[in-house]
Protein backbone atom coordinates (compact mmCIF):
# COMPACT_ATOMS: atom_id res chain seq x y z
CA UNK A 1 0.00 0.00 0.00
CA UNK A 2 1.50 3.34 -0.83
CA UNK A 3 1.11 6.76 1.19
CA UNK A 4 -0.44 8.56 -2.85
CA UNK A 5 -3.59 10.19 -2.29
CA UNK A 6 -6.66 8.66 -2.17
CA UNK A 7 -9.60 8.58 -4.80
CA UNK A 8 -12.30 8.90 -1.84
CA UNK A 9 -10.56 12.26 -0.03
CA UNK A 10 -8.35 14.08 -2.89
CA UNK A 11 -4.89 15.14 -0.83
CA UNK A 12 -4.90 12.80 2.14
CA UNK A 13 -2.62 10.14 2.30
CA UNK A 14 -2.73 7.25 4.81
CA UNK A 15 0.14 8.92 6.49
CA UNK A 16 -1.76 11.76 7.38
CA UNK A 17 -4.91 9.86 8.15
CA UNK A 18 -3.30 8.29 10.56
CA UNK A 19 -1.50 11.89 11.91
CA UNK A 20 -1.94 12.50 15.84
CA UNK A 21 -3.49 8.83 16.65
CA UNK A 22 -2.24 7.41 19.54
CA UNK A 23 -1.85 3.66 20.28
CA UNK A 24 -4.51 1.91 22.60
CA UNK A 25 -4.05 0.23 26.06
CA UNK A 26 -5.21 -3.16 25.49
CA UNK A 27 -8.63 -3.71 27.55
CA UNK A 28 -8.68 -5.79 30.95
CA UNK A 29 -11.36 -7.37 32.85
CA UNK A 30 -11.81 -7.09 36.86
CA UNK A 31 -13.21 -10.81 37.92
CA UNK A 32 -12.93 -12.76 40.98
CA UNK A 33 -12.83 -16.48 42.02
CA UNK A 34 -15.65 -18.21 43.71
CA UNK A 35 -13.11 -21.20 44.91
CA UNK A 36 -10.36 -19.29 45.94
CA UNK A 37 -12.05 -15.65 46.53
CA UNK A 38 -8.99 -14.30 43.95
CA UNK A 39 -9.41 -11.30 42.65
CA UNK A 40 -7.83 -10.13 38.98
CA UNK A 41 -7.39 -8.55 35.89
CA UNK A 42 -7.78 -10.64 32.98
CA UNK A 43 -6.60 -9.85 29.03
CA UNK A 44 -10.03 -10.29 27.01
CA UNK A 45 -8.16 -13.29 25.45
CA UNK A 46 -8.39 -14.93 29.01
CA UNK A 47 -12.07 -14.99 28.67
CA UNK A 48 -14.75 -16.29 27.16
CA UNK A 49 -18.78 -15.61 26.06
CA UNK A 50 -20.93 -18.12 25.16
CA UNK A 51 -24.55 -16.95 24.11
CA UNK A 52 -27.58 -18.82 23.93
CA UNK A 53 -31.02 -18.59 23.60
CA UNK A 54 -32.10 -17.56 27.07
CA UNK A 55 -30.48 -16.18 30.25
CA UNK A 56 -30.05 -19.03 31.44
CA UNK A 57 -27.65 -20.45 28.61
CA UNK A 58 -25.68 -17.41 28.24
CA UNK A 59 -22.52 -17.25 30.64
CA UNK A 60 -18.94 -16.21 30.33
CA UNK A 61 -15.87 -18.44 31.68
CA UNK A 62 -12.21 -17.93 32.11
CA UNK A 63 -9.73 -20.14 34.30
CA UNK A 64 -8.44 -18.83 37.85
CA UNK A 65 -5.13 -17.66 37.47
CA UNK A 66 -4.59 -18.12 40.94
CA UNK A 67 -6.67 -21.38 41.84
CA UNK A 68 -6.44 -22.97 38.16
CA UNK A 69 -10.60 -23.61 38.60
CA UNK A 70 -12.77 -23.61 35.85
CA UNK A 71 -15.33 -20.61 36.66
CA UNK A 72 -18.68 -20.01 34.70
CA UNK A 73 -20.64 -16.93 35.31
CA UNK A 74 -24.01 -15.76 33.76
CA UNK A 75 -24.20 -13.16 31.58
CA UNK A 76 -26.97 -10.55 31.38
CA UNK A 77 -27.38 -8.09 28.25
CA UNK A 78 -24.64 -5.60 30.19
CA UNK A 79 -22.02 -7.70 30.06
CA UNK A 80 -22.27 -9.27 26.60
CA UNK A 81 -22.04 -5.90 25.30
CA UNK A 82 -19.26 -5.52 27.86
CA UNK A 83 -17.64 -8.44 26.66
CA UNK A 84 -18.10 -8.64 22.86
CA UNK A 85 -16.70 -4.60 22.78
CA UNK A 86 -13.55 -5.46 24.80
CA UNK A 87 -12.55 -8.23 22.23
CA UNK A 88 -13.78 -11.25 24.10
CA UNK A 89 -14.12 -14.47 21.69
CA UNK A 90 -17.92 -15.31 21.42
CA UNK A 91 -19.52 -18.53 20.96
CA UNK A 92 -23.23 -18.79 19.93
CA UNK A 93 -25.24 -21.58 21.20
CA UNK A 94 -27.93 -22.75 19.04
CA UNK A 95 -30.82 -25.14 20.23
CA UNK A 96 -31.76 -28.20 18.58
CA UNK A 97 -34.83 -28.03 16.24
């Protein structure tokens, strides 16, 4: 890809679209352990989000860094969208017909 101008904005280059943009802290998550009562910051590619069709089936899950457990939490509408914009890898449940 070369820095020439650009058919959609005459003049701009990528260079100078990019002019002045900073880089981005990468986004953590605050969660705790029900086993071992940890509590931590995890990298949204510690986590998980599974979605189904119903409350009940939708539930996010990471591993204790601390304890090594397994935890599964539910997930209301908050923390999907939570979730999903911080990067976290989704999984969508579907039900059998």
């Amino acid at each position: 890809m070369s820095e020439s101008a650009t058919s959609a904005v005459p003049g701009m280059t990528v260079a100078s679209a990019f002019a002045g943009m900073r880089s981005v802290a990468p986004v953590v998550f605050k969660a705790g352990c029900p086993d071992c009562r940890g509590r931590f910051e995890l990298a949204a590619s510690a986590l998980r989000l599974a979605i189904g069709a119903t409350s009940r089936t939708t539930f996010y899950s990471f591993t204790c860094p601390d304890c090594g457990a397994a935890v599964r939490k539910p997930a209301g509408e908050r923390i999907v969208e939570l979730l999903t914009g911080g990067g976290v890898s989704t999984l969508r449940l579907h039900s059998a017909l």
